[in-house]
N, C-alpha and C. Protein backbone atom coordinates (compact mmCIF):
# COMPACT_ATOMS: atom_id res chain seq x y z
N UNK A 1 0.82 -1.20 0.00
CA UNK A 1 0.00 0.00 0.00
C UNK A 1 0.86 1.26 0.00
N UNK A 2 1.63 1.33 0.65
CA UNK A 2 2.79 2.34 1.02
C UNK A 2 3.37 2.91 -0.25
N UNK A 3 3.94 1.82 -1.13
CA UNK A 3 4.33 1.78 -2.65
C UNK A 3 3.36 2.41 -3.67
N UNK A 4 2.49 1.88 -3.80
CA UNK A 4 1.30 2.38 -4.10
C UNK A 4 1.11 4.16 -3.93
N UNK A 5 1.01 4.16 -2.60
CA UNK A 5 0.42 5.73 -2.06
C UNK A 5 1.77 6.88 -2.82
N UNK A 6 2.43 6.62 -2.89
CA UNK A 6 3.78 7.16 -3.21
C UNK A 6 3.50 7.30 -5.17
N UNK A 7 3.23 6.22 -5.46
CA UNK A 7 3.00 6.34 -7.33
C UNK A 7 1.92 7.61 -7.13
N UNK A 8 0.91 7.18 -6.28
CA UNK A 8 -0.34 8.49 -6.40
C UNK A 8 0.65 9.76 -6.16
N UNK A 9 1.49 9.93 -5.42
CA UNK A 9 1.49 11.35 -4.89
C UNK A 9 2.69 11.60 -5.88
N UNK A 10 3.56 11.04 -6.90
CA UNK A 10 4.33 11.07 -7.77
C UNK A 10 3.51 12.04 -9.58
N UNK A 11 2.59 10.91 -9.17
CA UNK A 11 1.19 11.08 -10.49
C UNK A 11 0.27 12.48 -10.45
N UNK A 12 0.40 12.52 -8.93
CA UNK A 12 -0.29 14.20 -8.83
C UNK A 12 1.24 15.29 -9.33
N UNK A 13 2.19 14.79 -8.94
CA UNK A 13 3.16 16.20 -9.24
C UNK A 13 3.02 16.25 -10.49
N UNK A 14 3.43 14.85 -11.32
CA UNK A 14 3.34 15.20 -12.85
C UNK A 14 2.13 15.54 -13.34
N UNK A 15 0.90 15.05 -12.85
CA UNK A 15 -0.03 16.12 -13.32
C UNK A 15 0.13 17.71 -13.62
N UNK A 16 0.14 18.21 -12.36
CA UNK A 16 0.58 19.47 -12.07
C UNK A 16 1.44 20.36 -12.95
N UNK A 17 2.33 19.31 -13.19
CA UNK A 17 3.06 20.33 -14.29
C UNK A 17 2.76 19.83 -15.92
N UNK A 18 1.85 19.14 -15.89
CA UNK A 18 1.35 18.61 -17.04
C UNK A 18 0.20 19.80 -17.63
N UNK A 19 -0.49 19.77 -16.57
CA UNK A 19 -1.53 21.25 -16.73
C UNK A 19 -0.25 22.69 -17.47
N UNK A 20 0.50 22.73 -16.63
CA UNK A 20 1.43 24.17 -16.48
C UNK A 20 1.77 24.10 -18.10
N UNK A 21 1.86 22.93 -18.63
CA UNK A 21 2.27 23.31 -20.17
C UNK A 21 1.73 23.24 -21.17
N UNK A 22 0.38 23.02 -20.42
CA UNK A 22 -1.35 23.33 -21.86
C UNK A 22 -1.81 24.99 -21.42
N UNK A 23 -1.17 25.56 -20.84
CA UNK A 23 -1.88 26.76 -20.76
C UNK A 23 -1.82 27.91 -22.34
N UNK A 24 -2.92 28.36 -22.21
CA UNK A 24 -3.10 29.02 -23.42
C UNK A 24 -1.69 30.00 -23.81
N UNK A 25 -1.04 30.86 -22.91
CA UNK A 25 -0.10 31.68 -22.68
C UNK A 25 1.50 31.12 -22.92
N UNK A 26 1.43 30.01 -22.87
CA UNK A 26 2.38 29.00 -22.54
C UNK A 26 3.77 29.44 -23.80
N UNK A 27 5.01 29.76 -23.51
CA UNK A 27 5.60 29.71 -24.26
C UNK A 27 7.15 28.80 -24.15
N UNK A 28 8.23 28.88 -25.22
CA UNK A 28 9.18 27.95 -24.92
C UNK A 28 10.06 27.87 -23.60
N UNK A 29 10.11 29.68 -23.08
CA UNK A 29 10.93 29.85 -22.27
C UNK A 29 10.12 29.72 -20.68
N UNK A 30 8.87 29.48 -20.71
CA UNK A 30 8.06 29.51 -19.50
C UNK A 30 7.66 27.78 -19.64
N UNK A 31 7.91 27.14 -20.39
CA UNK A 31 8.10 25.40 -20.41
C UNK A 31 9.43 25.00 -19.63
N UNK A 32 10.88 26.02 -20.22
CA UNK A 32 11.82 25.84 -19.92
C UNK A 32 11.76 25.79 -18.67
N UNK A 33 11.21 26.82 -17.88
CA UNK A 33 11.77 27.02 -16.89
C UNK A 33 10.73 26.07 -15.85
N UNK A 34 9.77 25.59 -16.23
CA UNK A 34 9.15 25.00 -15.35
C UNK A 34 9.40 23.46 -15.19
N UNK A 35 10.29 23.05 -16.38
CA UNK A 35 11.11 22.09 -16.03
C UNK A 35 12.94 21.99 -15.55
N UNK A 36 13.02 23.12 -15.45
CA UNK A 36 14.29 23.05 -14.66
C UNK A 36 13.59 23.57 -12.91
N UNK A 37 12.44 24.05 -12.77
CA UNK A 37 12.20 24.30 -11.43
C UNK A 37 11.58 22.47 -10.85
N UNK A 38 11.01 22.07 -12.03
CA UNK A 38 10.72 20.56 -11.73
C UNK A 38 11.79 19.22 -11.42
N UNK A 39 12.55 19.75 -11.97
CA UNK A 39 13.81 18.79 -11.48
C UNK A 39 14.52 19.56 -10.34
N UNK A 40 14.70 20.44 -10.09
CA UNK A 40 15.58 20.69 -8.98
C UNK A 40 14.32 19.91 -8.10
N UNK A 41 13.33 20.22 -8.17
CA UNK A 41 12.48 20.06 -6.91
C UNK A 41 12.50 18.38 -6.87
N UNK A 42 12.73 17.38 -7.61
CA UNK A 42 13.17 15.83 -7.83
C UNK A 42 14.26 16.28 -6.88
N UNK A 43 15.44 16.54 -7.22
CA UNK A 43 16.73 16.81 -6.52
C UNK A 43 16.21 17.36 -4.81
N UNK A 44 15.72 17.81 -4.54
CA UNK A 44 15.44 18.03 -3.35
C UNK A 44 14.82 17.18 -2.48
N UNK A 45 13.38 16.44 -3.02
CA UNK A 45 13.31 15.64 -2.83
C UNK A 45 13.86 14.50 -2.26
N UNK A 46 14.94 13.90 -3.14
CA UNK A 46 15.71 12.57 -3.29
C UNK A 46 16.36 13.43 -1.61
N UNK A 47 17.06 14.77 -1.76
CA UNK A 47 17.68 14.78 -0.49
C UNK A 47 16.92 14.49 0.66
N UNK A 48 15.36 15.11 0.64
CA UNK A 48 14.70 14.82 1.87
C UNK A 48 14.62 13.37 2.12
N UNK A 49 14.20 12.74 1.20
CA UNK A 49 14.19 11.41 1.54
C UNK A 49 15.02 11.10 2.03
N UNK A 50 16.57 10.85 1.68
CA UNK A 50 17.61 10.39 1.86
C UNK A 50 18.02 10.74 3.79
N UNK A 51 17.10 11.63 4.16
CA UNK A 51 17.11 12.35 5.14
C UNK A 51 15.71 11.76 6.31
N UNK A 52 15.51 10.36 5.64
CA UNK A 52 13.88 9.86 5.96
C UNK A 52 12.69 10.82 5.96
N UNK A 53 12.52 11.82 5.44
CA UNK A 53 11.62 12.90 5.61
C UNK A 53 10.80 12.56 4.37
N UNK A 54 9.40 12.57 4.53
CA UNK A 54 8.75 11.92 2.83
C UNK A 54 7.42 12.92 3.26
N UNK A 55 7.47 13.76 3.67
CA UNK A 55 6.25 14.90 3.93
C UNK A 55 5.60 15.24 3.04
N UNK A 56 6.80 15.65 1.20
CA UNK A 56 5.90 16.13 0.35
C UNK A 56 5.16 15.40 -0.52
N UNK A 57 5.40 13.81 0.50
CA UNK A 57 4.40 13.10 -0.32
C UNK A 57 3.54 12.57 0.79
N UNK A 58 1.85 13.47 0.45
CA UNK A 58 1.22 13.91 1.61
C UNK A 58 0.30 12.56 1.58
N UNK A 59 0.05 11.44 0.37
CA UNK A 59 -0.53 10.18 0.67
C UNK A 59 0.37 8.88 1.33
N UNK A 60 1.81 9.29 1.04
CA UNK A 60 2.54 8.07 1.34
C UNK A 60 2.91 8.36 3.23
N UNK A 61 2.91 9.53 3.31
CA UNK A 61 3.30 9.83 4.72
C UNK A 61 1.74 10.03 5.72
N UNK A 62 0.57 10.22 5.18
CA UNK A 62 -0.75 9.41 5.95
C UNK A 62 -0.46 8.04 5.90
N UNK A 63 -0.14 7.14 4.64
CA UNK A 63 -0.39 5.45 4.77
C UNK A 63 0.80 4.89 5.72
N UNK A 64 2.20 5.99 6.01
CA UNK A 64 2.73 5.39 6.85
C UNK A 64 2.63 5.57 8.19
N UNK A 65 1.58 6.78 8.77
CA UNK A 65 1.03 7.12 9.78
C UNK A 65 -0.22 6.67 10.40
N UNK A 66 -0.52 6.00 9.11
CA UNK A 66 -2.35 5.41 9.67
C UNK A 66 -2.09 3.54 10.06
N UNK A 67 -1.16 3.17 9.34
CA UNK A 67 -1.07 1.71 8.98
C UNK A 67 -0.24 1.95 10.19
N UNK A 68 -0.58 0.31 11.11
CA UNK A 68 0.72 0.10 11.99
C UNK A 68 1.78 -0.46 10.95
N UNK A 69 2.66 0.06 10.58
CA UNK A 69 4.15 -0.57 9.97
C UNK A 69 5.12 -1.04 10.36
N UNK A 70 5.94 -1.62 9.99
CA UNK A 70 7.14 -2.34 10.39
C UNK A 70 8.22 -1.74 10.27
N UNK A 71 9.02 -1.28 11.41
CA UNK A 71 10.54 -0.23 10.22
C UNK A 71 10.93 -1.25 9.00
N UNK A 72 11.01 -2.19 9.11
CA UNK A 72 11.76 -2.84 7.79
C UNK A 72 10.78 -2.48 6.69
N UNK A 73 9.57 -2.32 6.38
CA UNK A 73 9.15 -1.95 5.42
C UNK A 73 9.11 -0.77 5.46
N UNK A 74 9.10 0.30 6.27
CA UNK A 74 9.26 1.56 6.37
C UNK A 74 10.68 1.83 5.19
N UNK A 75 11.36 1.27 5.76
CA UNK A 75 12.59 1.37 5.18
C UNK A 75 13.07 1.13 4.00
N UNK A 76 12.00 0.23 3.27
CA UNK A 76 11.93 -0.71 2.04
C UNK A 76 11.20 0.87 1.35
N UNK A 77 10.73 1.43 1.58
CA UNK A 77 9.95 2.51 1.03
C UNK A 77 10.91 3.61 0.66
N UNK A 78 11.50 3.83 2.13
CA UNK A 78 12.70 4.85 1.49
C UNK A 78 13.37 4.44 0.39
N UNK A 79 14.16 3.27 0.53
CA UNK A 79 14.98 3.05 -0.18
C UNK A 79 14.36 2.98 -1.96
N UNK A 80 13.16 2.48 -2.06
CA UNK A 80 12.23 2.31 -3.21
C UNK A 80 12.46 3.80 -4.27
N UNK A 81 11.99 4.23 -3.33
CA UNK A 81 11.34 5.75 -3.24
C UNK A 81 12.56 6.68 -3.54
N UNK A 82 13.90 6.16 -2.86
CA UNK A 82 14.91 7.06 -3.46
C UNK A 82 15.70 6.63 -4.70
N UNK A 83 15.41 5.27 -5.01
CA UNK A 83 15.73 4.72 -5.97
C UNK A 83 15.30 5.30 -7.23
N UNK A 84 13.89 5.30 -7.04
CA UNK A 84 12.53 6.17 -8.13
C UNK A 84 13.32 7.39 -8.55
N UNK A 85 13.80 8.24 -7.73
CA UNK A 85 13.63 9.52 -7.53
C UNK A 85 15.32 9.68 -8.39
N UNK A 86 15.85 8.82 -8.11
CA UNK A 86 17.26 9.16 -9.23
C UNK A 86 16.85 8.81 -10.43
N UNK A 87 16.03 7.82 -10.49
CA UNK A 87 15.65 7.35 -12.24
C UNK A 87 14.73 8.89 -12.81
N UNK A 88 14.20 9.29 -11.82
CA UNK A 88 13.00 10.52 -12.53
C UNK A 88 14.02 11.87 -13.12
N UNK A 89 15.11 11.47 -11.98
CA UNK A 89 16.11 13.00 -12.17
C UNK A 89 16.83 12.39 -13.20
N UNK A 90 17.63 11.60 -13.64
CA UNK A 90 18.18 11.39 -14.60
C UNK A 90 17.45 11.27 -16.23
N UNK A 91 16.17 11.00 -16.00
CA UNK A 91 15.42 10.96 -17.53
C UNK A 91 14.59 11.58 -17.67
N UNK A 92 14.55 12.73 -16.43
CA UNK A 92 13.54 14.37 -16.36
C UNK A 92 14.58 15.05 -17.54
């Protein structure tokens, strides 16, 4: 479930900036920049995690607050999760 909650809250960011580049106004240099503000924010990320902190992912950090969990799977999440997060920064 944990795994799971984490794809959702992954699927909402890329939404988000999925919207940001159908806007009517939208041009090359306001695409540009909203994907270099989108990867740093991957890069930040990966640090929080790396830091066990998973806050800005506001479904995976309820499912690990509501569910009694195990640190070993707690931990299986980080590690998942920071794994993800270098593959997104490297082929963002």
């Amino acid at each position: 479930m944990m795994k799971f909650s984490y794809i959702e809250d992954i699927f909402k960011k890329f939404n988000v900036i999925n919207i940001h580049f159908q806007g009517a106004n939208t041009n090359s240099l306001d695409l540009n920049d909203k994907v270099y503000a989108f990867s740093r924010k991957l890069a930040l990320w990966k640090a929080k995690v790396e830091q066990n902190n998973i806050e800005m992912f506001t479904n995976t950090t309820q499912c690990v607050k509501n569910y009694k969990t195990e640190k070993q799977h707690v931990r299986v999440l980080f590690i998942t999760t920071d794994n993800y997060l270098v593959m997104l920064t490297e082929n963002f």
